[in-house]
Each structure stands twice: as structure tokens, then as C-alpha cells.
PDB file of N, CA and C in Angstrom:
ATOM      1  N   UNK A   1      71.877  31.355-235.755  1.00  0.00           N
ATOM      2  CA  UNK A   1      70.918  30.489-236.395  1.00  0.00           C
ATOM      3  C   UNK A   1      69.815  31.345-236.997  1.00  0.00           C
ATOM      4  N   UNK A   2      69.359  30.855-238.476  1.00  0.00           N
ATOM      5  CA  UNK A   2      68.106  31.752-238.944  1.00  0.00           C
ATOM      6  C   UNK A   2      66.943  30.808-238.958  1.00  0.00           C
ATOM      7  N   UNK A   3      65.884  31.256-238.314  1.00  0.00           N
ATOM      8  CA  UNK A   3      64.995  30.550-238.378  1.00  0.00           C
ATOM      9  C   UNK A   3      63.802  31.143-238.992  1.00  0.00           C
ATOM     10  N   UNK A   4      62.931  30.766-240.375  1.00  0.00           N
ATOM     11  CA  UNK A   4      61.719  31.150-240.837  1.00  0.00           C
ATOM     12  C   UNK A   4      61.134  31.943-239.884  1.00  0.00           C
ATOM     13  N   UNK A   5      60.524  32.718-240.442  1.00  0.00           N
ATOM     14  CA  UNK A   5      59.461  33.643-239.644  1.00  0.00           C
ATOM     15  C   UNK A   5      59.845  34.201-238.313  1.00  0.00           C
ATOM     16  N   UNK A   6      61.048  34.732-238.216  1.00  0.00           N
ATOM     17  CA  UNK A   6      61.611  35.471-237.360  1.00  0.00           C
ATOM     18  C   UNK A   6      61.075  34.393-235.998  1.00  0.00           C
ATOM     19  N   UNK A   7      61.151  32.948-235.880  1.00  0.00           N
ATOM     20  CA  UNK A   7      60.710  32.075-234.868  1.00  0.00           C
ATOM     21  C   UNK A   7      61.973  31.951-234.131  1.00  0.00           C
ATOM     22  N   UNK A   8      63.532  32.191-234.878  1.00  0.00           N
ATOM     23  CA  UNK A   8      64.207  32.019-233.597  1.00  0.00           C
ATOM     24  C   UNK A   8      64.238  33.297-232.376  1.00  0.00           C
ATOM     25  N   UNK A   9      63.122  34.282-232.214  1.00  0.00           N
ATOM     26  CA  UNK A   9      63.473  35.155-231.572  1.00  0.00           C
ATOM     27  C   UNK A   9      61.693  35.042-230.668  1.00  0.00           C
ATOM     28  N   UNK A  10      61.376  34.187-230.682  1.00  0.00           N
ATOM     29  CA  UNK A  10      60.354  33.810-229.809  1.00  0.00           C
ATOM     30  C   UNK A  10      60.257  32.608-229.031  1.00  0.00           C
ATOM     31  N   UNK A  11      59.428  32.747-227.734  1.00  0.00           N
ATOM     32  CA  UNK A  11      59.773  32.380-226.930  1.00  0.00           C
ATOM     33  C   UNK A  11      59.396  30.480-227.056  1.00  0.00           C
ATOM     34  N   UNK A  12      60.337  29.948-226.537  1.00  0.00           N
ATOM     35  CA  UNK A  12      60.241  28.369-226.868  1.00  0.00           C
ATOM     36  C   UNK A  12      58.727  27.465-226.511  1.00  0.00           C
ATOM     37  N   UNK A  13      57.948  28.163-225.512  1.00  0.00           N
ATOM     38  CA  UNK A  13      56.923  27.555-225.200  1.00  0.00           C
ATOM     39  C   UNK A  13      55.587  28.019-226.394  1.00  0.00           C
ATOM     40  N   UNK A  14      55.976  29.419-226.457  1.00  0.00           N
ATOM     41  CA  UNK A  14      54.843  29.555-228.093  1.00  0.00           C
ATOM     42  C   UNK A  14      55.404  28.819-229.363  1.00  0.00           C
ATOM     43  N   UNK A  15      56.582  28.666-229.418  1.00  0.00           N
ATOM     44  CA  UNK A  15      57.130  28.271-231.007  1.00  0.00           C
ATOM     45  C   UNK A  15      55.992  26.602-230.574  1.00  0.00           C
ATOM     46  N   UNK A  16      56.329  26.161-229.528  1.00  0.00           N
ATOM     47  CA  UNK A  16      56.147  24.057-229.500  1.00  0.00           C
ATOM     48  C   UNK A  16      54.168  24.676-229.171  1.00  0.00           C
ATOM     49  N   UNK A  17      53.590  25.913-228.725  1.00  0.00           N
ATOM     50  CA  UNK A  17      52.454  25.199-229.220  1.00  0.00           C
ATOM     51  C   UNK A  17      52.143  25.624-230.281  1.00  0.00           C
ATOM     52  N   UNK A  18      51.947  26.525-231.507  1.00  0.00           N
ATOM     53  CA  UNK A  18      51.984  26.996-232.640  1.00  0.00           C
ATOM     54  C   UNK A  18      52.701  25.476-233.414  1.00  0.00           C
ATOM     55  N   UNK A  19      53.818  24.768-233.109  1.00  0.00           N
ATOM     56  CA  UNK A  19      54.123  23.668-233.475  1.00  0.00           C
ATOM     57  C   UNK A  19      55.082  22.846-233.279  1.00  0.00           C
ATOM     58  N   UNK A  20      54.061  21.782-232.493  1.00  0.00           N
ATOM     59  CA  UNK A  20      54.631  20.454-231.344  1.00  0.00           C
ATOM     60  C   UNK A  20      55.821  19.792-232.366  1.00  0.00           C
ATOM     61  N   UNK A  21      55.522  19.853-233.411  1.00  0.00           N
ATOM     62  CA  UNK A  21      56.473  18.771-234.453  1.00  0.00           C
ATOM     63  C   UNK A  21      57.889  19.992-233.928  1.00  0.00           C
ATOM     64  N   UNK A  22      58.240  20.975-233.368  1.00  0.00           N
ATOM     65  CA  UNK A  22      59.577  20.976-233.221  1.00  0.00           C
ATOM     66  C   UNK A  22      59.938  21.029-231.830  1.00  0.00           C
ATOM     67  N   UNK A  23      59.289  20.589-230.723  1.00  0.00           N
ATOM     68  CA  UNK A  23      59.358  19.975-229.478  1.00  0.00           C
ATOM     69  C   UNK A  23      60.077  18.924-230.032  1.00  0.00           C
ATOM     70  N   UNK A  24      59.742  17.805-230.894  1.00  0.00           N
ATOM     71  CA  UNK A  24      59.833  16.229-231.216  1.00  0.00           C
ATOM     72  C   UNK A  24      61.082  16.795-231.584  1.00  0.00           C
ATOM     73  N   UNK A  25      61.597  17.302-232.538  1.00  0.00           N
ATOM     74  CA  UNK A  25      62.634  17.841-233.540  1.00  0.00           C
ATOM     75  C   UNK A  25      64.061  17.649-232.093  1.00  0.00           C
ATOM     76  N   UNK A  26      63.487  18.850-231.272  1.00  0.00           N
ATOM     77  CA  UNK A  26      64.569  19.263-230.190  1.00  0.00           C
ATOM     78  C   UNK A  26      65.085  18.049-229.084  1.00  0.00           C
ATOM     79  N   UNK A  27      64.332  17.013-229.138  1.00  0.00           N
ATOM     80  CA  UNK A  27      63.561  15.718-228.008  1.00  0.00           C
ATOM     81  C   UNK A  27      64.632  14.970-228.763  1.00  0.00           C
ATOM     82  N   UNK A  28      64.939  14.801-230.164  1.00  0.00           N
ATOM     83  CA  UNK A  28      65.873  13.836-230.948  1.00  0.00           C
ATOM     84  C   UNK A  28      67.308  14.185-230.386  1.00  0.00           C
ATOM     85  N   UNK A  29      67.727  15.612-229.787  1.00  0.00           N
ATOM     86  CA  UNK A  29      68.927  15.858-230.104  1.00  0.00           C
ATOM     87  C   UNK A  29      69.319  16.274-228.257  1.00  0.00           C
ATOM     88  N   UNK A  30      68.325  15.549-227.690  1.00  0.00           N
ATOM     89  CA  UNK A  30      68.156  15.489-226.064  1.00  0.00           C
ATOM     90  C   UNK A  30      67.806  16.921-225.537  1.00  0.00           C
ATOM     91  N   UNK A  31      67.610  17.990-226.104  1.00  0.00           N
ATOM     92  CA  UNK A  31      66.744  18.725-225.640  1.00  0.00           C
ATOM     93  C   UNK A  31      65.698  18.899-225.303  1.00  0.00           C
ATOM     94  N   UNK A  32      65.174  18.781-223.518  1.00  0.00           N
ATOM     95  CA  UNK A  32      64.200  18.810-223.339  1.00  0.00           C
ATOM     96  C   UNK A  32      62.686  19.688-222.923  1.00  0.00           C
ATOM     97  N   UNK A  33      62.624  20.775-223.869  1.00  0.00           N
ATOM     98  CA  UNK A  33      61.738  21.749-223.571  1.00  0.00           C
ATOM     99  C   UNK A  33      60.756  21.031-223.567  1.00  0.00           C
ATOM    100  N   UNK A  34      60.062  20.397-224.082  1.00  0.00           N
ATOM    101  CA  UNK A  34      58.671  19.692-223.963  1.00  0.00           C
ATOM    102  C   UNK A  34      58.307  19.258-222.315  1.00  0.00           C
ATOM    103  N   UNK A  35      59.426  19.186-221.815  1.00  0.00           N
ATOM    104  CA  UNK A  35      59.229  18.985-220.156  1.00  0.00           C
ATOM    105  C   UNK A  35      58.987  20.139-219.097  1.00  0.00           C
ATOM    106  N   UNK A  36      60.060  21.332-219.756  1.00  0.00           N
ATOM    107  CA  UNK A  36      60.537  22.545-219.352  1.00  0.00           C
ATOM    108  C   UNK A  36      59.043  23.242-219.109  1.00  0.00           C
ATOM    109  N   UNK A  37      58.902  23.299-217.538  1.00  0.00           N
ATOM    110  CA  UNK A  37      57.653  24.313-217.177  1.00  0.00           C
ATOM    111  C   UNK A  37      58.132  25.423-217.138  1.00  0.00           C
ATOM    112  N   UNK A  38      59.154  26.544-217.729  1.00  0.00           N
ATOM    113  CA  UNK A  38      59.624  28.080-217.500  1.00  0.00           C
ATOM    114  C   UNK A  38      58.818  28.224-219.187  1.00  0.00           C
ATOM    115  N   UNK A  39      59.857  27.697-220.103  1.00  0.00           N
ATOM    116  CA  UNK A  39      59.727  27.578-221.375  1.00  0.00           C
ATOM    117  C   UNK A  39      59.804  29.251-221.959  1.00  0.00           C
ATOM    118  N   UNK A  40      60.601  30.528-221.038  1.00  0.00           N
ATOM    119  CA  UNK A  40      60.464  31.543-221.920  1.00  0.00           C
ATOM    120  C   UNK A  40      61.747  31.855-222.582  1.00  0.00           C
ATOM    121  N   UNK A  41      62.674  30.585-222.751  1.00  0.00           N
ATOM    122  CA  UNK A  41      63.796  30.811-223.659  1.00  0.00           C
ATOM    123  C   UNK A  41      63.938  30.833-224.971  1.00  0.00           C
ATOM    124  N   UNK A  42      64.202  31.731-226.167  1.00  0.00           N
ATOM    125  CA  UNK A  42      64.229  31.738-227.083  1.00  0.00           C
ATOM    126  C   UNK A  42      64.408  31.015-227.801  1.00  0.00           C
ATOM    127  N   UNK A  43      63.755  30.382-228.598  1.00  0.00           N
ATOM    128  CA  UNK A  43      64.035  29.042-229.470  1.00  0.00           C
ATOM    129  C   UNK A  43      65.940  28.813-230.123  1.00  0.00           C
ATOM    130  N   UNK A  44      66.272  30.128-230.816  1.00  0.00           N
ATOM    131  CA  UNK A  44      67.715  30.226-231.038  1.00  0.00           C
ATOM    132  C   UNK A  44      68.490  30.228-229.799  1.00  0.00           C
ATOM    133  N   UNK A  45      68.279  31.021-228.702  1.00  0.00           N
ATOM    134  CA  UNK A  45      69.048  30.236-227.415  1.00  0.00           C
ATOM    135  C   UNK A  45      69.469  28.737-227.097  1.00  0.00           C
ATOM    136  N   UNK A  46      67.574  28.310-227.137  1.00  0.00           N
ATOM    137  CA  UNK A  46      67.716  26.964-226.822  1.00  0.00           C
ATOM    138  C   UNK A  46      68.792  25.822-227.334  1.00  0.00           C
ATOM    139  N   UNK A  47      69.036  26.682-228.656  1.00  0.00           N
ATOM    140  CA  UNK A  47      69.340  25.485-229.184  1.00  0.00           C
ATOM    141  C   UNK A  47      71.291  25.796-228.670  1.00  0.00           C
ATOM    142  N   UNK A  48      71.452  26.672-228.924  1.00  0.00           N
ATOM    143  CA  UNK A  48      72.980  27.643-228.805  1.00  0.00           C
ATOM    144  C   UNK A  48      73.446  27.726-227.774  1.00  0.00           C
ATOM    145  N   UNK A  49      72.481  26.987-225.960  1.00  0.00           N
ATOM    146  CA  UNK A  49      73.101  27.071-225.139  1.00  0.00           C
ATOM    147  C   UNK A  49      73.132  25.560-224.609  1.00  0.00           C
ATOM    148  N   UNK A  50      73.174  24.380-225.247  1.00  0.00           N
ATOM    149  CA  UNK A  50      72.544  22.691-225.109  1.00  0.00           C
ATOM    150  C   UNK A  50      74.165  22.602-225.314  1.00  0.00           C
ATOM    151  N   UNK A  51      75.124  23.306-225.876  1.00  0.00           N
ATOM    152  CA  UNK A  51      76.478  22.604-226.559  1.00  0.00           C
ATOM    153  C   UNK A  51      76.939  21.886-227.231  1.00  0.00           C
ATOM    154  N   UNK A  52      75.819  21.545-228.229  1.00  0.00           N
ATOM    155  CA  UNK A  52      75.717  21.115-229.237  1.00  0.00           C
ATOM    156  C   UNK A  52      76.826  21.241-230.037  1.00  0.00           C
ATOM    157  N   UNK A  53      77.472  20.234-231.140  1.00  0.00           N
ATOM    158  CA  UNK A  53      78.353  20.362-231.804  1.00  0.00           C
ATOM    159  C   UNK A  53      77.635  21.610-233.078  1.00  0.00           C
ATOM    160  N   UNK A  54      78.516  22.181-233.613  1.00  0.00           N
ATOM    161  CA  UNK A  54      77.807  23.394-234.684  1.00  0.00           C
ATOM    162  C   UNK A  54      77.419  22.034-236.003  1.00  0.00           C
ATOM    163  N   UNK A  55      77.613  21.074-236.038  1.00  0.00           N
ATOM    164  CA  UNK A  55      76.982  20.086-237.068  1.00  0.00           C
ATOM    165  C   UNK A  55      75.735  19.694-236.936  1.00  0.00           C
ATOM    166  N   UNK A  56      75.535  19.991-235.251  1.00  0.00           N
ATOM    167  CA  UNK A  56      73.894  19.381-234.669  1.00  0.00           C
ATOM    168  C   UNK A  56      73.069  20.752-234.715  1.00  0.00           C
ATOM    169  N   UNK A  57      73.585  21.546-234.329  1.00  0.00           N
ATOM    170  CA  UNK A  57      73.443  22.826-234.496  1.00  0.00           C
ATOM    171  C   UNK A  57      72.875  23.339-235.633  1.00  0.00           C
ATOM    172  N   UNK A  58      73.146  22.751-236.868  1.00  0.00           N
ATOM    173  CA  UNK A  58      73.146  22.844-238.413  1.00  0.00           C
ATOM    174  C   UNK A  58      71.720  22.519-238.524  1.00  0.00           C
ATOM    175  N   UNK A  59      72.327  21.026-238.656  1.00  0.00           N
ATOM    176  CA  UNK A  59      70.659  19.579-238.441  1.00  0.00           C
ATOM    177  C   UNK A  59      69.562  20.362-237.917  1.00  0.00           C
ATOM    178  N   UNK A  60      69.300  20.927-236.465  1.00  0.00           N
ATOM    179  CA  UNK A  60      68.594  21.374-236.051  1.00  0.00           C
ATOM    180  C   UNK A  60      67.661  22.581-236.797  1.00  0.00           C
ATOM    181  N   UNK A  61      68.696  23.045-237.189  1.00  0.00           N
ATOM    182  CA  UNK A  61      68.171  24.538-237.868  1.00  0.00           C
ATOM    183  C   UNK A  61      67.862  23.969-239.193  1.00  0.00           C
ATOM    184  N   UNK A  62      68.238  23.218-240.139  1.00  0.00           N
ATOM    185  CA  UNK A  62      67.405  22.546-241.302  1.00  0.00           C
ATOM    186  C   UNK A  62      66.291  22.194-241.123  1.00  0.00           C
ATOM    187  N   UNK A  63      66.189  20.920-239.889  1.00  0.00           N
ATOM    188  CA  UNK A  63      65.265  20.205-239.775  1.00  0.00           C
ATOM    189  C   UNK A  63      64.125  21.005-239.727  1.00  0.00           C
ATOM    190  N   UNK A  64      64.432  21.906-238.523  1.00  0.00           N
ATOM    191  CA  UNK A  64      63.056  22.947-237.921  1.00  0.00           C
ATOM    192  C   UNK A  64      62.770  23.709-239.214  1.00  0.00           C
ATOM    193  N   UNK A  65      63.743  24.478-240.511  1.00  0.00           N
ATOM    194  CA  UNK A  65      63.176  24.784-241.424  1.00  0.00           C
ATOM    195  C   UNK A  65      62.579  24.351-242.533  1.00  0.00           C
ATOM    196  N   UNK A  66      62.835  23.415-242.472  1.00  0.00           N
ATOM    197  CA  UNK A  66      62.129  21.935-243.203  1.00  0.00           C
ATOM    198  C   UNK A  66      60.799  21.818-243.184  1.00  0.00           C
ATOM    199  N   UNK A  67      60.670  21.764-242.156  1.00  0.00           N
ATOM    200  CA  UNK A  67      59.080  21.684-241.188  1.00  0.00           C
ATOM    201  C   UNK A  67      58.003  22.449-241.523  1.00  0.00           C
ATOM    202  N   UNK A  68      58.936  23.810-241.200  1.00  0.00           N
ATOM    203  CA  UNK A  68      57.781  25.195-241.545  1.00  0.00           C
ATOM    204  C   UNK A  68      57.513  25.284-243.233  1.00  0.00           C
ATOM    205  N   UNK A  69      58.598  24.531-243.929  1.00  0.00           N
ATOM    206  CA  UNK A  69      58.630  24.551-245.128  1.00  0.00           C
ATOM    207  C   UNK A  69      57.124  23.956-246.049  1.00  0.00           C
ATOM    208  N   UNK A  70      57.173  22.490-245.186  1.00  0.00           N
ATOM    209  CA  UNK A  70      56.300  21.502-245.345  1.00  0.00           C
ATOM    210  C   UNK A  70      55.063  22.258-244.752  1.00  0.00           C
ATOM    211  N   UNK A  71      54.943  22.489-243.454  1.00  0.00           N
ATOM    212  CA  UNK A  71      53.598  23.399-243.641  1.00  0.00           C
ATOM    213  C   UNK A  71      53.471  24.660-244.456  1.00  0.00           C
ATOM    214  N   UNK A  72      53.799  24.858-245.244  1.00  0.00           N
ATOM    215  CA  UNK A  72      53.814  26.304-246.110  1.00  0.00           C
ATOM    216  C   UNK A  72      53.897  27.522-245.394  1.00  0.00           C
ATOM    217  N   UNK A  73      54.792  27.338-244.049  1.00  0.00           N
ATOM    218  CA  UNK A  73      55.420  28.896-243.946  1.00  0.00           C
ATOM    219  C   UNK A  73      56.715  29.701-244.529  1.00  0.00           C
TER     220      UNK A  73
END
């Protein structure tokens, strides 16, 4: 997965506070880091170890680049 601003290689609890809108993002597709008190799994992990079909997998990685898009990163 490529994620803007080299974000899939940081840790999931800085990506959701830097920006909560992809807590919500991950929350749609029953991933629940927003709950997760460890939170030092890599955002591209997170998503790559849920078993996600590679179509949700896709979605995910649009959506979240979508996002950063809309805020002008």
C-alpha cells in the first residue's frame, strides 16, 4: 500500500491524531484502532493484517489518500 507522505510507515496512533478523519475511514471497514490503547502499529500493517479482501484494501488506501488530498497534503 502507498500512502501520501510516507504515512503508511508511521505509527497508527500518530497518523489518527495528526488526523482523526482516518480513525473514522478504518471504523467503516471494522477496524478498530480508535479503541486500540497499544496503537504502535503501522498504519500499512494495520490495514494488511485485518484480512481484508485486496478490493477493501484498495478503498482504504484511496479513501485515506483522498483525505490528505482534500487537506492539501
Amino acid at each position: 500500500m502507498e500512502f501520501k507522505n510516507g504515512l503508511g510507515d508511521k505509527a497508527i496512533q500518530d497518523v489518527m491524531q495528526t488526523y482523526p478523519e482516518i480513525g473514522e475511514i478504518l471504523a467503516r471497514y471494522d477496524i478498530g484502532c480508535t479503541a486500540c490503547k497499544v496503537g504502535i502499529c503501522l498504519l500499512k500493517d494495520v490495514v494488511s493484517i485485518h484480512g481484508l479482501s485486496k478490493e477493501d484494501e484498495a478503498k482504504i488506501e484511496l479513501e485515506i489518500n483522498q483525505q490528505l488530498s482534500v487537506k492539501g497534503e
